[in-house]
Protein backbone atom coordinates (compact mmCIF):
# COMPACT_ATOMS: atom_id res chain seq x y z
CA UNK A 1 0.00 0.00 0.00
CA UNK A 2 1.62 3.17 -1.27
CA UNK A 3 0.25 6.26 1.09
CA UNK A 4 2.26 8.73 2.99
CA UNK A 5 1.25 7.80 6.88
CA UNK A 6 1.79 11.78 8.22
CA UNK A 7 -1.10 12.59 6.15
CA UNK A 8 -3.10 10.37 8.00
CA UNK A 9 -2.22 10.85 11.68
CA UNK A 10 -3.09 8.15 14.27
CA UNK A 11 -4.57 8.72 17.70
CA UNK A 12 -5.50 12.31 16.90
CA UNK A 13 -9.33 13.24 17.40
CA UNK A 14 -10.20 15.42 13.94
CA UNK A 15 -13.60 17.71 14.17
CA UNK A 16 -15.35 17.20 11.48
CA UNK A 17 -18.50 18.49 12.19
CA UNK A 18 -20.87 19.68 15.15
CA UNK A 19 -22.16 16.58 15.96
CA UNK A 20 -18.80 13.74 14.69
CA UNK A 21 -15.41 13.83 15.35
CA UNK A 22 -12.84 11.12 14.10
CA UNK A 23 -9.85 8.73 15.40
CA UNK A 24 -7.99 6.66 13.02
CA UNK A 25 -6.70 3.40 14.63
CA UNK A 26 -3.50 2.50 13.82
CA UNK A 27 -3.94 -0.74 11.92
CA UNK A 28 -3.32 0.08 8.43
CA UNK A 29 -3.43 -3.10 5.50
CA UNK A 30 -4.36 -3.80 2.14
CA UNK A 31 -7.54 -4.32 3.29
CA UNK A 32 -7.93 -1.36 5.82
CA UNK A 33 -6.13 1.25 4.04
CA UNK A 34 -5.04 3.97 5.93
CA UNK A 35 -6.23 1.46 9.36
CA UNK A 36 -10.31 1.65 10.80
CA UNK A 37 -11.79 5.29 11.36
CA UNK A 38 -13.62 5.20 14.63
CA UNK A 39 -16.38 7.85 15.06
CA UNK A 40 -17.55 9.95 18.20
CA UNK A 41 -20.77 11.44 17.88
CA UNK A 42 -22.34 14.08 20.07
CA UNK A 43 -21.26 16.80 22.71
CA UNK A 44 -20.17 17.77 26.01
CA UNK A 45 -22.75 15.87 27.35
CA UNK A 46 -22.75 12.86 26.24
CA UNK A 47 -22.26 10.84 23.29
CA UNK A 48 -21.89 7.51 21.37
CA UNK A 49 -18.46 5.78 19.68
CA UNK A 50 -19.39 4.01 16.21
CA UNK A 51 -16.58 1.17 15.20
CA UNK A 52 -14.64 1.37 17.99
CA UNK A 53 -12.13 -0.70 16.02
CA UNK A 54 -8.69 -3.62 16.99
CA UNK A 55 -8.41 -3.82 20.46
CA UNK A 56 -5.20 -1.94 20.72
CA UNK A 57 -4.92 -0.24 23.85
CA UNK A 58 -3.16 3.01 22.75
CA UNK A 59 -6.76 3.34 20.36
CA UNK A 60 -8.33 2.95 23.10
CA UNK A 61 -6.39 5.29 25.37
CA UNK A 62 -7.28 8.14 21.99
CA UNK A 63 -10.80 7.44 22.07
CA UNK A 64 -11.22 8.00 25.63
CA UNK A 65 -9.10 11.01 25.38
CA UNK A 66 -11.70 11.96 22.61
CA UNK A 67 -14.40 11.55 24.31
CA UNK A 68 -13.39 13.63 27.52
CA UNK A 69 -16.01 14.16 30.14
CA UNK A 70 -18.88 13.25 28.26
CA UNK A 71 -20.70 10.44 29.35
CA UNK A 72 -20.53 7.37 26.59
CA UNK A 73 -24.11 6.43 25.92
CA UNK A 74 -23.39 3.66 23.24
CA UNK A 75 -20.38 1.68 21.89
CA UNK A 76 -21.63 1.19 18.52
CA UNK A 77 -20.16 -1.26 16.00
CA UNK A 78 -21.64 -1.61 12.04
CA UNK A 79 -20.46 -4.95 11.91
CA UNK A 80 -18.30 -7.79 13.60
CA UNK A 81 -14.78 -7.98 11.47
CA UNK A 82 -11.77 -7.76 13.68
CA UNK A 83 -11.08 -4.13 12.00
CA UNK A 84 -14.26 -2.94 13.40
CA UNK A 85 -15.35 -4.49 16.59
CA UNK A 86 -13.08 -5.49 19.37
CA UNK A 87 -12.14 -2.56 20.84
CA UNK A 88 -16.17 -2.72 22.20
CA UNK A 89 -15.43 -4.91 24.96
CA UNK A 90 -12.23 -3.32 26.93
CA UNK A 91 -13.92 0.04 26.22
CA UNK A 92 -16.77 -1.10 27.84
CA UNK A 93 -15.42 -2.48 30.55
CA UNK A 94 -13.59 0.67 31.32
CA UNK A 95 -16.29 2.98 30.55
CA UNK A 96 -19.17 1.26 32.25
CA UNK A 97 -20.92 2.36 28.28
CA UNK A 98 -23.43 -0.63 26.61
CA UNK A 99 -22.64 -2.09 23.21
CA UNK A 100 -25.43 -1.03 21.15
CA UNK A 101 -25.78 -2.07 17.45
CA UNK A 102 -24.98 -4.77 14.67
CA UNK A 103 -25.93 -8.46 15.97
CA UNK A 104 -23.58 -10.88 16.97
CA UNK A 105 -21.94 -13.24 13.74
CA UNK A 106 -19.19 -16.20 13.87
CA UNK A 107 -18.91 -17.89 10.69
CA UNK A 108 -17.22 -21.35 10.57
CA UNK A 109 -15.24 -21.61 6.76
CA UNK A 110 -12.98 -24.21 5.59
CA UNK A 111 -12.15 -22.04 2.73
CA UNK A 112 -9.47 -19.36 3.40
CA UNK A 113 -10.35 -15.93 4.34
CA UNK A 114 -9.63 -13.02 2.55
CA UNK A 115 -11.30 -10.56 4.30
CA UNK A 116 -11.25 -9.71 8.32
CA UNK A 117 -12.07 -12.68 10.48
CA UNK A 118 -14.84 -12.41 12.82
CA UNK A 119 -15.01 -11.15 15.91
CA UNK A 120 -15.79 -14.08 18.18
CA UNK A 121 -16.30 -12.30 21.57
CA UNK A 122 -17.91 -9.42 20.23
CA UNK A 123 -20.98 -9.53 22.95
CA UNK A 124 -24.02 -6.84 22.13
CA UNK A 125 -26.20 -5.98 25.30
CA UNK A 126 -28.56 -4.64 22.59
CA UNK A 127 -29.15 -5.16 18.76
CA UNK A 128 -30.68 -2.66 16.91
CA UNK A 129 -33.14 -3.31 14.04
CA UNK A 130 -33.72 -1.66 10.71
CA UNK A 131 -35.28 1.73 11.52
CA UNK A 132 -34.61 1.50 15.51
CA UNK A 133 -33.21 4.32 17.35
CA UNK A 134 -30.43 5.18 20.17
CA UNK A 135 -30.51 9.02 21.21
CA UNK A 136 -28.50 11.52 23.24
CA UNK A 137 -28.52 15.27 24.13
CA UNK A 138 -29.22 16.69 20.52
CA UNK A 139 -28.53 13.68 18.63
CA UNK A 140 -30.56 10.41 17.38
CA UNK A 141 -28.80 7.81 15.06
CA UNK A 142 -31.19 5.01 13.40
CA UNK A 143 -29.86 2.05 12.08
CA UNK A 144 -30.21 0.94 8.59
CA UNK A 145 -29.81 -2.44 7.97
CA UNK A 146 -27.61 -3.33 4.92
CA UNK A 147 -26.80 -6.68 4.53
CA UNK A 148 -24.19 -7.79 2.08
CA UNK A 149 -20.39 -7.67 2.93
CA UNK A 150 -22.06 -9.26 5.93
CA UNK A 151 -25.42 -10.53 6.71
CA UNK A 152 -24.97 -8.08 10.09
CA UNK A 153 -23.88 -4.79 8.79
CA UNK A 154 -25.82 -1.61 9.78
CA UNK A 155 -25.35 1.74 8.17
CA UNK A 156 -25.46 4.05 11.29
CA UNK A 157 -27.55 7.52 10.59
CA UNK A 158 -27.44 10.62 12.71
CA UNK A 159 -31.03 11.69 11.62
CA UNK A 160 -30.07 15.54 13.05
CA UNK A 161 -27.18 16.54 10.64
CA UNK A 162 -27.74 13.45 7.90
CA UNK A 163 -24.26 12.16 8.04
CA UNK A 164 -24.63 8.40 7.23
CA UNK A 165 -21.62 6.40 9.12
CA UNK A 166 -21.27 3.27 6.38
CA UNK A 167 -18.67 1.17 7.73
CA UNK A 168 -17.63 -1.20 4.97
CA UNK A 169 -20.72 -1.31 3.08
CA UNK A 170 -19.35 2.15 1.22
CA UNK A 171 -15.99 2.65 1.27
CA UNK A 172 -14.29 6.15 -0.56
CA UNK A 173 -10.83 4.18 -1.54
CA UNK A 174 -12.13 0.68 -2.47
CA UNK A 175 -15.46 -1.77 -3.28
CA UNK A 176 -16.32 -3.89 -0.78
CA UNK A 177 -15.13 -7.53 -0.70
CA UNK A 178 -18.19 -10.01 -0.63
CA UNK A 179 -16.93 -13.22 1.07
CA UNK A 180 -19.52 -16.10 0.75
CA UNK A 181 -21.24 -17.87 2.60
CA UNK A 182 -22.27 -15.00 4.92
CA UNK A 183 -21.29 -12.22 1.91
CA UNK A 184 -24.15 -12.31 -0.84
CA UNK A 185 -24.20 -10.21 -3.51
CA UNK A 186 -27.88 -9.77 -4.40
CA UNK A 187 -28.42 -8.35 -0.59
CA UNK A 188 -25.46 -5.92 -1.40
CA UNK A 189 -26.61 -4.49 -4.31
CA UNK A 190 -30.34 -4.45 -2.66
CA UNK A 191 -28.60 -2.20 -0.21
CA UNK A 192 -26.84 0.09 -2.16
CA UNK A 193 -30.29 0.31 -3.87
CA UNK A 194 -31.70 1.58 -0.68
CA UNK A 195 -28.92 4.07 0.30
CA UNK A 196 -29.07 5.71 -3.32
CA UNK A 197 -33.15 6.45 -2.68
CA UNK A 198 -32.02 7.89 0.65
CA UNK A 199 -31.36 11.43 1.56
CA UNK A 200 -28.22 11.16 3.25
CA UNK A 201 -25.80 14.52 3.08
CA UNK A 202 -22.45 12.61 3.63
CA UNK A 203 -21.07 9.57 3.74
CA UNK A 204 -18.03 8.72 6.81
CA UNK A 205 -16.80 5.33 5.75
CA UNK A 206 -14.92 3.16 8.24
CA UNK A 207 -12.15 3.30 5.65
CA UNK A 208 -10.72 6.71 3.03
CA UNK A 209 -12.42 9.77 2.94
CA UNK A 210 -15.65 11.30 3.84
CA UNK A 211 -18.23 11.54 0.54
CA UNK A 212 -20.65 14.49 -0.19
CA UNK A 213 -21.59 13.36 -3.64
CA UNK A 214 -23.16 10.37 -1.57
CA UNK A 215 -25.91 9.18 -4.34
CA UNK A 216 -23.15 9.38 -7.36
CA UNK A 217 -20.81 7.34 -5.43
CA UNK A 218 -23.50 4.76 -5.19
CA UNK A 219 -24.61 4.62 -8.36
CA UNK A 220 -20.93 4.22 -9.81
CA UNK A 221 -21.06 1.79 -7.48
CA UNK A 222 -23.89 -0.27 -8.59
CA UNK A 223 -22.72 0.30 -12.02
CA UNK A 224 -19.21 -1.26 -11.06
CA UNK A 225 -20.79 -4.53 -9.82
CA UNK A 226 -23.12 -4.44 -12.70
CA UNK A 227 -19.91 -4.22 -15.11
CA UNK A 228 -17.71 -6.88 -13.10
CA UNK A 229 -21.35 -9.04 -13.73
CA UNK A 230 -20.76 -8.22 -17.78
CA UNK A 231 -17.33 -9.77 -17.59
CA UNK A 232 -17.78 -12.58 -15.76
CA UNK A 233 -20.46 -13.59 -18.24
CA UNK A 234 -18.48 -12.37 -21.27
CA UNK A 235 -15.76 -14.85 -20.28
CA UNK A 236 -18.40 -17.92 -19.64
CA UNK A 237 -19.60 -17.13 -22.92
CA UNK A 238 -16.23 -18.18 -24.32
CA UNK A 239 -16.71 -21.59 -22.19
CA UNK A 240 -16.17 -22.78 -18.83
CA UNK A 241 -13.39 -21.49 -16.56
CA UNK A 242 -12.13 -21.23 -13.06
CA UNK A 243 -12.08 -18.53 -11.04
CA UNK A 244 -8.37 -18.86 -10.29
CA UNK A 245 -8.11 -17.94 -14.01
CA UNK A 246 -10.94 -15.24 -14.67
CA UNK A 247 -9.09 -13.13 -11.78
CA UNK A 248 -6.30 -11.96 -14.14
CA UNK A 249 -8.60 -11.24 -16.92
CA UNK A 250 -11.03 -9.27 -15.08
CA UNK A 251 -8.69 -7.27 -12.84
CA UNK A 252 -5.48 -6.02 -14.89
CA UNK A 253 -2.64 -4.51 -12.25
CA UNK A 254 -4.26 -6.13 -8.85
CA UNK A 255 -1.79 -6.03 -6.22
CA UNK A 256 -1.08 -9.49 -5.70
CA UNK A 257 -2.01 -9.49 -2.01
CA UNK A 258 -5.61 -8.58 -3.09
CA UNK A 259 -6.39 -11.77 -5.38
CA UNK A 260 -8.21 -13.80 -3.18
CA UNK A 261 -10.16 -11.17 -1.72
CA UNK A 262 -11.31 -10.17 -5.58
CA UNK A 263 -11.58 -14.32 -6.01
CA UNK A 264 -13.81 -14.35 -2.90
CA UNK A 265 -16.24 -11.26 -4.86
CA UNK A 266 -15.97 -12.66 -8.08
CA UNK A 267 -17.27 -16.23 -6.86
CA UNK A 268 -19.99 -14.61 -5.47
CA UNK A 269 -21.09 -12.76 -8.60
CA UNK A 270 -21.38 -16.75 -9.39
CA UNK A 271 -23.22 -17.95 -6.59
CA UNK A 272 -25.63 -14.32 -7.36
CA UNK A 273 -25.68 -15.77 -11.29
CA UNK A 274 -26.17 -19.45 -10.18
CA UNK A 275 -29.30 -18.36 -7.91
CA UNK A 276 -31.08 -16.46 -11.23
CA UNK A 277 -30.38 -19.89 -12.89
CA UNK A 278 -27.98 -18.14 -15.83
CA UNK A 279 -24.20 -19.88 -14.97
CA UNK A 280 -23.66 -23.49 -13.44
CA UNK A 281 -21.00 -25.45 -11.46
CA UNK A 282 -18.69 -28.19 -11.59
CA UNK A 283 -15.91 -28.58 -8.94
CA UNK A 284 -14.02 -25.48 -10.00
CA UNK A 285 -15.44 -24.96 -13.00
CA UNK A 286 -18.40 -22.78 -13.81
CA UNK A 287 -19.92 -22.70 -17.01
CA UNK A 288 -23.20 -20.34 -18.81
CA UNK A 289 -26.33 -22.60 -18.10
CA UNK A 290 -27.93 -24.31 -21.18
């Protein structure tokens, strides 16, 4: 990964509006980027921590130094990868603050992982459902369920200033990797559906930048998928293949420490494909359906 780390300062809390202020953990990877951004919404009063990120106890140590006096209503998390949710428990336990959000996940895979592994302690004291609410002195954030790099991930909306917190579902640097079996495609791109008919102002990813032009990014973002669908089917059309071989052809450049995780999203553009009956299987193989 090729990014100059002074530009993106560790530790530090960064205003970056009224109501959120930022930490970046220091974890960065080829799959984190610059490492996980952990939010702090609210005031003086009181207020909630969204991905509290890797259990590293100088992130911790910034995120309590963040958060000052205020009382910590929530410890939020979107979703349960090790990027995103272990810091929950030690900050818990030395905060006395509830962890409030996504529902607890584990999955079990013989095949290897590209992405994050789960979180197997993460430990919720309440899950929040599509459309539920958690507030605070001048601030409300609703969860919005988007299933798809997980079956578990919530989008995390502060309903007062319309910043949308989107952990890995949207991501400024990078597409999300879909890892079946808990990754599915056709819930992904259902969600991005239902964040472009949204309102939202601005996007604050878990990883790169904040977005304003929040409904363009999503609908280059649907389009992408849509085009990585057009290939895949484009090379089944010349016959069968393997996925270990339509990697190289689809994705010219990849830095070789990303293949599997663009293996993992291209096989389940397959399994997406396979469920509308258009491409079958055999072993490795996959073929266009007769």
């Amino acid at each position: 990964m090729d990014f100059d780390p002074s530009k993106y300062p560790t530790g530090l809390c960064e205003q970056m509006e009224p109501l959120v202020a930022r930490v970046l953990a220091g974890n960065p990877s080829p799959y984190t980027y610059t490492g996980t951004q952990t939010y702090i919404v609210g005031n003086r009063t009181d207020r909630a921590v969204i991905d509290p990120g890797p259990a590293m106890d100088e992130h911790i140590d910034a995120i309590v130094a963040a958060v000052g006096d205020a009382k910590i209503t929530a410890i939020m998390c979107t979703h349960t990868h090790r990027d995103h949710s272990p810091a929950a428990a030690p900050l818990s336990a030395r905060t006395g603050a509830p962890i409030i959000g996504c529902a607890p996940l584990v999955i079990e895979s013989e095949l290897p992982r590209s992405d994050e592994a789960f979180d197997k302690g993460y430990a919720p004291d309440r899950i929040l459902s599509d459309g539920e609410t958690i507030a605070g002195d001048g601030w409300t954030i609703e969860a919005v369920a988007t299933p798809g790099h997980t079956s578990n991930h919530l989008c995390l909306s502060v309903q007062e200033s319309g910043a949308l917190f989107t952990g890995d579902h949207v991501m400024a640097w990078s597409t999300s990797v879909i890892v079946p079996p808990d990754g599915d495609m056709a819930d992904y791109m259902a969600s991005l559906q239902k964040l472009y008919e949204r309102e939202d102002k601005i996007f604050y990813p878990a990883h790169g930048k904040k977005v304003t032009n929040t409904r363009q990014l999503v609908r280059g973002m649907m389009g992408h998928r849509k085009q990585r669908e057009r290939q895949i089917l484009k090379l089944l059309d010349e016959g069968p293949i393997a996925i270990i071989d339509m990697v190289p052809r689809m994705y010219k450049g990849l830095d070789p420490r990303l293949k599997g995780a663009a293996g993992q999203s291209v096989r389940a553009h397959l399994i997406d494909l396979q469920n509308r009956g258009r491409v079958t299987q055999s072993g490795d193989v996959w073929a266009m359906a007769e």
